[in-house]
PDB file of N, CA and C in Angstrom:
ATOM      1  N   UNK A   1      10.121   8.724  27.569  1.00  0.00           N
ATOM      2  CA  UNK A   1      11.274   9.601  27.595  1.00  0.00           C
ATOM      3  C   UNK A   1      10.781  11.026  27.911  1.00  0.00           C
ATOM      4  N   UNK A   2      11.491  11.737  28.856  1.00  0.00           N
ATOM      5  CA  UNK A   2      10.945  13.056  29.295  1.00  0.00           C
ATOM      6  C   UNK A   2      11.656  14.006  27.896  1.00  0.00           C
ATOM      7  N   UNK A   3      10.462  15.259  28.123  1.00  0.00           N
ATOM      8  CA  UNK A   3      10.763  15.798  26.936  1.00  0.00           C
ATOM      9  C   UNK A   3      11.657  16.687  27.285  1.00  0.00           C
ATOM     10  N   UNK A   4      12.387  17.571  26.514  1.00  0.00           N
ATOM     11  CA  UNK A   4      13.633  18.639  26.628  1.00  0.00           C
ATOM     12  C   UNK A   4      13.139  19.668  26.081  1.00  0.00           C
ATOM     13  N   UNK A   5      13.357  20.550  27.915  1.00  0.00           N
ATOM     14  CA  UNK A   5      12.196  21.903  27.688  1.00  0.00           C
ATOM     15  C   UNK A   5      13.285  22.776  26.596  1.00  0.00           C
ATOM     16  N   UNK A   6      14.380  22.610  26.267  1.00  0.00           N
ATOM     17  CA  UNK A   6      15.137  23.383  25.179  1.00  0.00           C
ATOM     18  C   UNK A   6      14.903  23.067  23.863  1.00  0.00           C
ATOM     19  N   UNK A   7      13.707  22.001  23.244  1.00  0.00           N
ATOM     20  CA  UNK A   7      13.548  21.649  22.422  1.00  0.00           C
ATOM     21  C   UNK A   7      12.490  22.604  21.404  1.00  0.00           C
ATOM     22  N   UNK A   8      13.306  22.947  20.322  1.00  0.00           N
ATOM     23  CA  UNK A   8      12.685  24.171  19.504  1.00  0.00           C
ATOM     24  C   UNK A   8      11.319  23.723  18.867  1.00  0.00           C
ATOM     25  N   UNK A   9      10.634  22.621  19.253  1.00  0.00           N
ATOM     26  CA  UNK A   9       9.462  21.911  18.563  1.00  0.00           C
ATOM     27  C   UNK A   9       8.516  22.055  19.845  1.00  0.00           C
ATOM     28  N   UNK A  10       8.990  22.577  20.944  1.00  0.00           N
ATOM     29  CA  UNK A  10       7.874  22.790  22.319  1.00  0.00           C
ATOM     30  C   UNK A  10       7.658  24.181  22.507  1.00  0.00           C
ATOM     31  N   UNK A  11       6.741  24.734  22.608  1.00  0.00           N
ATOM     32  CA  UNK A  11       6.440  26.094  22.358  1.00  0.00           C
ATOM     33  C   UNK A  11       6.401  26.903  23.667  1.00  0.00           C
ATOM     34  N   UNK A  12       6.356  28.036  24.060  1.00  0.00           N
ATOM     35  CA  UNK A  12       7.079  28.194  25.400  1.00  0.00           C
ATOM     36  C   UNK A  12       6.084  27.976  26.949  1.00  0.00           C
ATOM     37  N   UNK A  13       6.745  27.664  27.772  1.00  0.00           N
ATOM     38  CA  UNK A  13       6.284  27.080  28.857  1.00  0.00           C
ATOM     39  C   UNK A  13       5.064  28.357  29.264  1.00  0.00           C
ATOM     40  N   UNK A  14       4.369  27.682  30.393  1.00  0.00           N
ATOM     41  CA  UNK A  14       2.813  28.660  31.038  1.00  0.00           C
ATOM     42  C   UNK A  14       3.313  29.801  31.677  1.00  0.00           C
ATOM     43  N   UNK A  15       4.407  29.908  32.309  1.00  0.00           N
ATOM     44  CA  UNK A  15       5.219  31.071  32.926  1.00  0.00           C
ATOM     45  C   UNK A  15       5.543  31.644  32.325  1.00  0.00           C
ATOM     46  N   UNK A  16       6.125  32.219  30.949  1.00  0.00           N
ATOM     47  CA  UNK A  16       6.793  32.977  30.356  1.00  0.00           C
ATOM     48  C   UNK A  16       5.261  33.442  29.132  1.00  0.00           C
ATOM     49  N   UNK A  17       4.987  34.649  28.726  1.00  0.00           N
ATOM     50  CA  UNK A  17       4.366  35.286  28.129  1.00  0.00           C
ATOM     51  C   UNK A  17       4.737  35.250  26.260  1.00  0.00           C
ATOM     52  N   UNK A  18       3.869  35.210  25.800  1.00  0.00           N
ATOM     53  CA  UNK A  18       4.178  34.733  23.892  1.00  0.00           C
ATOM     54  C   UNK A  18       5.040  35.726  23.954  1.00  0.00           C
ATOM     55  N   UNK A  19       5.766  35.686  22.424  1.00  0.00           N
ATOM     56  CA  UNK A  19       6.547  36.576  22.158  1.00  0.00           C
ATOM     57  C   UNK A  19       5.970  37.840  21.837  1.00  0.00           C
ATOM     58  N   UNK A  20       4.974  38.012  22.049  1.00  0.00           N
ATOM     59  CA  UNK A  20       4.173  39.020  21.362  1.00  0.00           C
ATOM     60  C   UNK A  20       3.332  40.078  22.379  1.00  0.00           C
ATOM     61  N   UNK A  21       4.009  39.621  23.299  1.00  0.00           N
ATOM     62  CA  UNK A  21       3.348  40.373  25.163  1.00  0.00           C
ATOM     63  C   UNK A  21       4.699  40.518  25.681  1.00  0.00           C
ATOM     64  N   UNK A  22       4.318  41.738  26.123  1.00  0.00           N
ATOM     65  CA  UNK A  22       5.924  42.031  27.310  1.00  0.00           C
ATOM     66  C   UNK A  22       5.239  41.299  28.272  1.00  0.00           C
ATOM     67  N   UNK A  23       6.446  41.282  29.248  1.00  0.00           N
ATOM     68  CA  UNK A  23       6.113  41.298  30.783  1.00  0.00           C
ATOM     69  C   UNK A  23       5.401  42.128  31.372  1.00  0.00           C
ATOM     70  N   UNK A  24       4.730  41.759  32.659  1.00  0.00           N
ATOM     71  CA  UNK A  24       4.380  42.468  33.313  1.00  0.00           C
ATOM     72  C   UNK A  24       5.370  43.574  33.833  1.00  0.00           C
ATOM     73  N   UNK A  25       5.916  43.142  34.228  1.00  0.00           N
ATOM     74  CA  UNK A  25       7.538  44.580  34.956  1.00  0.00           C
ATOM     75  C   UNK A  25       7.892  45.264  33.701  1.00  0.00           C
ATOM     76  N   UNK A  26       8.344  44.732  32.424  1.00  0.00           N
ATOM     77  CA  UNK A  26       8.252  45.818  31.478  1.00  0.00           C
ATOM     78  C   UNK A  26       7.133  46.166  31.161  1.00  0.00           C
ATOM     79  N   UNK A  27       6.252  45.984  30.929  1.00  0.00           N
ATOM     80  CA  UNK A  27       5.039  47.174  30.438  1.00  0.00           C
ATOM     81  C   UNK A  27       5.102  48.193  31.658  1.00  0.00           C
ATOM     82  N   UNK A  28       5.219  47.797  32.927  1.00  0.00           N
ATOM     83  CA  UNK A  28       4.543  48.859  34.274  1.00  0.00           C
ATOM     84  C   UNK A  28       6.254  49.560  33.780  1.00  0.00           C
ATOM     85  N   UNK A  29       7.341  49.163  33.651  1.00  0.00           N
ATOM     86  CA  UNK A  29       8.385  50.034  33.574  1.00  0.00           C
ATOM     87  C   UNK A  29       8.680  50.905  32.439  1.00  0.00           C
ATOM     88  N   UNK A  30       7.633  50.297  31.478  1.00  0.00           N
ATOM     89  CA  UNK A  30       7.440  51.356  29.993  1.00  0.00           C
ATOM     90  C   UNK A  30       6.636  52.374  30.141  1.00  0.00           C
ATOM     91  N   UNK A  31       5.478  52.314  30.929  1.00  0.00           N
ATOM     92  CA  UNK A  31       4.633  53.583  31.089  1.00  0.00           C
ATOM     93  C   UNK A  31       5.131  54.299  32.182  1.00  0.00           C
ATOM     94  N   UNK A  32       5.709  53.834  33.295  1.00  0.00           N
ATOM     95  CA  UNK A  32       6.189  54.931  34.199  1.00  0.00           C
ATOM     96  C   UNK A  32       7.208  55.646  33.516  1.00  0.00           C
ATOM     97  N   UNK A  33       8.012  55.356  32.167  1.00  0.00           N
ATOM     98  CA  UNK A  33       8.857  55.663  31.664  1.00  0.00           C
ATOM     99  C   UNK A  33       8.411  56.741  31.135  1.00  0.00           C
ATOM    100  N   UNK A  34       7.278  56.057  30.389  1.00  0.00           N
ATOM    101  CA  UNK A  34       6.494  57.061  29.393  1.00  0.00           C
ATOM    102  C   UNK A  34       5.842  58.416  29.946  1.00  0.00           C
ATOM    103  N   UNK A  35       5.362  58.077  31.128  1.00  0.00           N
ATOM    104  CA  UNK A  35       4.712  58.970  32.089  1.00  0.00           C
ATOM    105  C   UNK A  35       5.796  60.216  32.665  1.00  0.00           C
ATOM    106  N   UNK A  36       6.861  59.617  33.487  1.00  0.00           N
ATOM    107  CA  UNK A  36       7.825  60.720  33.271  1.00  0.00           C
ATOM    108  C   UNK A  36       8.411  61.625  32.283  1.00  0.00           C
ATOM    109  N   UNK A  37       8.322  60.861  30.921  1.00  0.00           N
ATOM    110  CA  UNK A  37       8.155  61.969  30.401  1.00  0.00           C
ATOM    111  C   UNK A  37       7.310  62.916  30.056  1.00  0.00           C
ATOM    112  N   UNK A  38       6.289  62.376  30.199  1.00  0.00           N
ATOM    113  CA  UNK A  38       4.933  63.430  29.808  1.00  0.00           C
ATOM    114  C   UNK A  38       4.959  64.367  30.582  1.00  0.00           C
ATOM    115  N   UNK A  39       5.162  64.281  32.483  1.00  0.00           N
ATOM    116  CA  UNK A  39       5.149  64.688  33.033  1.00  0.00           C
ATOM    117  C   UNK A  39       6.498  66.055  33.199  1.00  0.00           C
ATOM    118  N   UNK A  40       7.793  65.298  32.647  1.00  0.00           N
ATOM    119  CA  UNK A  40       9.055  66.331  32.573  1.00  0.00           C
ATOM    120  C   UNK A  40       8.528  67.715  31.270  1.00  0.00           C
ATOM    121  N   UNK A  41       7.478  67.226  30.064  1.00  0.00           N
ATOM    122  CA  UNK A  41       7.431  68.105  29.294  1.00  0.00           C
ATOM    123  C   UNK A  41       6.155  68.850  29.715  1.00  0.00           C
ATOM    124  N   UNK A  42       5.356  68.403  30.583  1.00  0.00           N
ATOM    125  CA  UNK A  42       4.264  69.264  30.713  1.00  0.00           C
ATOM    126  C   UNK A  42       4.633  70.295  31.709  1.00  0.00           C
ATOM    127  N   UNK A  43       6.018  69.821  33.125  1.00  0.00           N
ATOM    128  CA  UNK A  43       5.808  71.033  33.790  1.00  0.00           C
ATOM    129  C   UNK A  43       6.999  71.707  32.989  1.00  0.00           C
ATOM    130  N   UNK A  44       8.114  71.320  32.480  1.00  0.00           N
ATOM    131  CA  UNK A  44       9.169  72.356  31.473  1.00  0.00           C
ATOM    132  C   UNK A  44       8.189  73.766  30.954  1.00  0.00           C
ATOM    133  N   UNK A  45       7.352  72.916  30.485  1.00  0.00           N
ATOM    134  CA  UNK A  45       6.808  74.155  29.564  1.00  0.00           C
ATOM    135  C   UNK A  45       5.586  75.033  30.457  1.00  0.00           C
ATOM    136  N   UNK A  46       4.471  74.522  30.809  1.00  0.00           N
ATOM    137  CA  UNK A  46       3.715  75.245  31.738  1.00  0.00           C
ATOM    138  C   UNK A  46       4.251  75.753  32.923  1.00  0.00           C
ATOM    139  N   UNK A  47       5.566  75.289  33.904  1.00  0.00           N
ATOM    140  CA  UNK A  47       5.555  75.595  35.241  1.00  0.00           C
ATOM    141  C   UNK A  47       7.137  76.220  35.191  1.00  0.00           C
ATOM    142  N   UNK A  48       7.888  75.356  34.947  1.00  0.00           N
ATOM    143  CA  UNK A  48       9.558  76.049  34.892  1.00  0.00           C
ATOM    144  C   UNK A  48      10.301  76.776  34.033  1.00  0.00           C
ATOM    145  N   UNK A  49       9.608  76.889  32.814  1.00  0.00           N
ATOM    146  CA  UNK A  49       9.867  78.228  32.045  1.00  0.00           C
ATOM    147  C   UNK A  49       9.891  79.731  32.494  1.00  0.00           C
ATOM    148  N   UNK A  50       8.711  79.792  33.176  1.00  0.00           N
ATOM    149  CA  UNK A  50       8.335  80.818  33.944  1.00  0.00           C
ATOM    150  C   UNK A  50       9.479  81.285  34.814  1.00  0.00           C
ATOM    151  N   UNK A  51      10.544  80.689  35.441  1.00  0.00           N
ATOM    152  CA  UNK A  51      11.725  80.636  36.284  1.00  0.00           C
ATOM    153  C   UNK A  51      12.885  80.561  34.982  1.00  0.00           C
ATOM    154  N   UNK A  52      12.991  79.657  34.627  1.00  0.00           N
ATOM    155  CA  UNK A  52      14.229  79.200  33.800  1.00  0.00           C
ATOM    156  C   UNK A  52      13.837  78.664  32.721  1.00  0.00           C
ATOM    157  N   UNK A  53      14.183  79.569  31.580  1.00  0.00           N
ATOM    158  CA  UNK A  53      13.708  78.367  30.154  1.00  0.00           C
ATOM    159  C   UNK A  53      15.038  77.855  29.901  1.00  0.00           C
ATOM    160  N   UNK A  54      16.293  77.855  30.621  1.00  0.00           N
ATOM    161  CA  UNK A  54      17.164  77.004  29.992  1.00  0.00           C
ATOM    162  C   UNK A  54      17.448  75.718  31.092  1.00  0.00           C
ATOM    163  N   UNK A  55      16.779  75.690  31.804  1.00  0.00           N
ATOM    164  CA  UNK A  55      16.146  74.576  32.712  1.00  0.00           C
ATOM    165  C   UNK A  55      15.087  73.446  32.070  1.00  0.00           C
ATOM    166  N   UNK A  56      14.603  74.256  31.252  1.00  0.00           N
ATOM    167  CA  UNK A  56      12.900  73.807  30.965  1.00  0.00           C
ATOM    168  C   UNK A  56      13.515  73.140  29.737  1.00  0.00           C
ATOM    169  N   UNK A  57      14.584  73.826  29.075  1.00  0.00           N
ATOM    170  CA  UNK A  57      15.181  73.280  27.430  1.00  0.00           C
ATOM    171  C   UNK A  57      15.713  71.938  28.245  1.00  0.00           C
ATOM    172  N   UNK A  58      16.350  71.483  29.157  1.00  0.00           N
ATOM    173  CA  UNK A  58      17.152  70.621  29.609  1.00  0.00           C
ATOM    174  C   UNK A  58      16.464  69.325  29.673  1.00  0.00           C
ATOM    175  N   UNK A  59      15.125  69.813  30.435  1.00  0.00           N
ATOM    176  CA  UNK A  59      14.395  69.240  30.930  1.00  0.00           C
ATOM    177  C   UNK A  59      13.489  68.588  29.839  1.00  0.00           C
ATOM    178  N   UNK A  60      13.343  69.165  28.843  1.00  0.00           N
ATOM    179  CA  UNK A  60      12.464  68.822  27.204  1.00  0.00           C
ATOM    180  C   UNK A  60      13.883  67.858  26.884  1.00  0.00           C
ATOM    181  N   UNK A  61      14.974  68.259  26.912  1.00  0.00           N
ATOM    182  CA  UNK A  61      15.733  66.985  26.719  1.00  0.00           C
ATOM    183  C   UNK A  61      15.942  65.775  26.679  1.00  0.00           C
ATOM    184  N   UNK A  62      16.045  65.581  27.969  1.00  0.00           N
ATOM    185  CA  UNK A  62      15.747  64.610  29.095  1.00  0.00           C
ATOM    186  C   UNK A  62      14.983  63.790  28.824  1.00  0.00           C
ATOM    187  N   UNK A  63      13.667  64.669  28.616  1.00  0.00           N
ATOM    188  CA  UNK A  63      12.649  63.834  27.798  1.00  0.00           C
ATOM    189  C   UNK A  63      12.164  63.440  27.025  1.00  0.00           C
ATOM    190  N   UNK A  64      12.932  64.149  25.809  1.00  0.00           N
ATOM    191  CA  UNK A  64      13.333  63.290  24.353  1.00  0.00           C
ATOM    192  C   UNK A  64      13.907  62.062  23.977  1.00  0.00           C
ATOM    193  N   UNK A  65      14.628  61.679  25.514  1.00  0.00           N
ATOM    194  CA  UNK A  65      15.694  60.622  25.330  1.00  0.00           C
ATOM    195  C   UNK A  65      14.942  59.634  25.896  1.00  0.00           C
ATOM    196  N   UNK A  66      13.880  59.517  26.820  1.00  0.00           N
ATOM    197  CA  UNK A  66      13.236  58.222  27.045  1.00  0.00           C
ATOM    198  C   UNK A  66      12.107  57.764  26.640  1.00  0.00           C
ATOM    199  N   UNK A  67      11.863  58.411  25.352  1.00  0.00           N
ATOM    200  CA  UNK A  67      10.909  57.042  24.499  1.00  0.00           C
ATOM    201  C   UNK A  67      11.908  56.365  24.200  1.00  0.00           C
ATOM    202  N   UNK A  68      12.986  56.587  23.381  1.00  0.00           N
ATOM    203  CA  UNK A  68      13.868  55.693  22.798  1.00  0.00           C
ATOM    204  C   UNK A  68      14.249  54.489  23.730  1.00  0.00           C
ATOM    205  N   UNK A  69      14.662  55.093  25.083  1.00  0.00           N
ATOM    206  CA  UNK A  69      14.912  54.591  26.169  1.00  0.00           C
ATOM    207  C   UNK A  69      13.465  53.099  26.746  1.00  0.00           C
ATOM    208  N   UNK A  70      12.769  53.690  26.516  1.00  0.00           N
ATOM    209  CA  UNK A  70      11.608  52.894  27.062  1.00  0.00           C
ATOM    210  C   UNK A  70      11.243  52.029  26.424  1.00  0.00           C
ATOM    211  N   UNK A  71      11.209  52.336  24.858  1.00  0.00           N
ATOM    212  CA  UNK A  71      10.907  51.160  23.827  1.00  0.00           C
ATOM    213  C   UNK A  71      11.977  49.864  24.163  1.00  0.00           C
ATOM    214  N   UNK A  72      13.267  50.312  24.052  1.00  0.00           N
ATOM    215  CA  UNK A  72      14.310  49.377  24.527  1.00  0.00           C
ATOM    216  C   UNK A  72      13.979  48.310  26.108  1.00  0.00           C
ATOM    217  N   UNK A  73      13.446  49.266  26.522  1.00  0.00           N
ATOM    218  CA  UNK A  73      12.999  48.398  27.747  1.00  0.00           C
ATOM    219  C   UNK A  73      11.977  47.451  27.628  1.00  0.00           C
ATOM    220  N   UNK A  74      11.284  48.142  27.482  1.00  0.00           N
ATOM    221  CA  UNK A  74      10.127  46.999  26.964  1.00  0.00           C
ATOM    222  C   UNK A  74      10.317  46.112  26.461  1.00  0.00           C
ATOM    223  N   UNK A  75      11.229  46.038  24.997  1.00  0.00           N
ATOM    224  CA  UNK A  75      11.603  44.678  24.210  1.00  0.00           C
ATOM    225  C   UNK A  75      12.628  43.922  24.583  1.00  0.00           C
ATOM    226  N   UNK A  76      13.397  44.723  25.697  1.00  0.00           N
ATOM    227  CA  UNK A  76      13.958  43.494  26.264  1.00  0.00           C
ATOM    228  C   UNK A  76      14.293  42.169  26.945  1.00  0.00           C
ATOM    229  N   UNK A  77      15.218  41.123  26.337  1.00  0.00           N
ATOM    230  CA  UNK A  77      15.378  40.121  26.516  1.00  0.00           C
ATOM    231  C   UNK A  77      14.464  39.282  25.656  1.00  0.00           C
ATOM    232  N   UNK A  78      13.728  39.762  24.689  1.00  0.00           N
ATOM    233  CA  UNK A  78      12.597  38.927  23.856  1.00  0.00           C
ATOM    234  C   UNK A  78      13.335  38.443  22.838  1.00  0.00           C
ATOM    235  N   UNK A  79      12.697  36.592  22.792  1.00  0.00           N
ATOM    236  CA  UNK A  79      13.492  36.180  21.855  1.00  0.00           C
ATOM    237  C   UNK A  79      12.686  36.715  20.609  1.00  0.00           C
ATOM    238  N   UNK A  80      13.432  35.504  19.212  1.00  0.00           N
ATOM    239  CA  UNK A  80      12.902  35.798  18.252  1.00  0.00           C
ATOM    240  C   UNK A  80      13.509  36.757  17.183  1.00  0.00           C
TER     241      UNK A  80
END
């Protein structure tokens, strides 16, 4: 009798990563995430202040909001 890959006693197939590893596309989409922001707070403060600090406040914003943003990405679609 063939087995039933929906069967909660078969542990997950060679294609799909443990529950305990993102994907490849989310991890590369968590650090570019992460990276933009590093990058939005390093020039806010060293480069566009100098012009506009209420640009640079916007911009520190912006980039407050995607760790939250990125963590979410990463864990998504994971069962468990």
């Amino acid at each position: 009798m063939p087995e039933d890959p929906r069967d909660p006693r078969h542990g997950p197939s060679r294609d799909e990563p443990p529950l305990g590893e993102p994907s490849r596309g989310r991890k590369r989409a968590y650090f570019v995430m992460m990276g933009t922001c590093l990058l939005l707070i390093v020039l806010a403060w060293n480069v566009v202040r100098l012009w506009s600090v209420p640009v640079a406040v916007v911009m520190s914003v912006v980039a407050a909001v995607i760790p939250p943003a990125a963590a979410v990405v990463a864990n998504w679609g994971r069962g468990g």
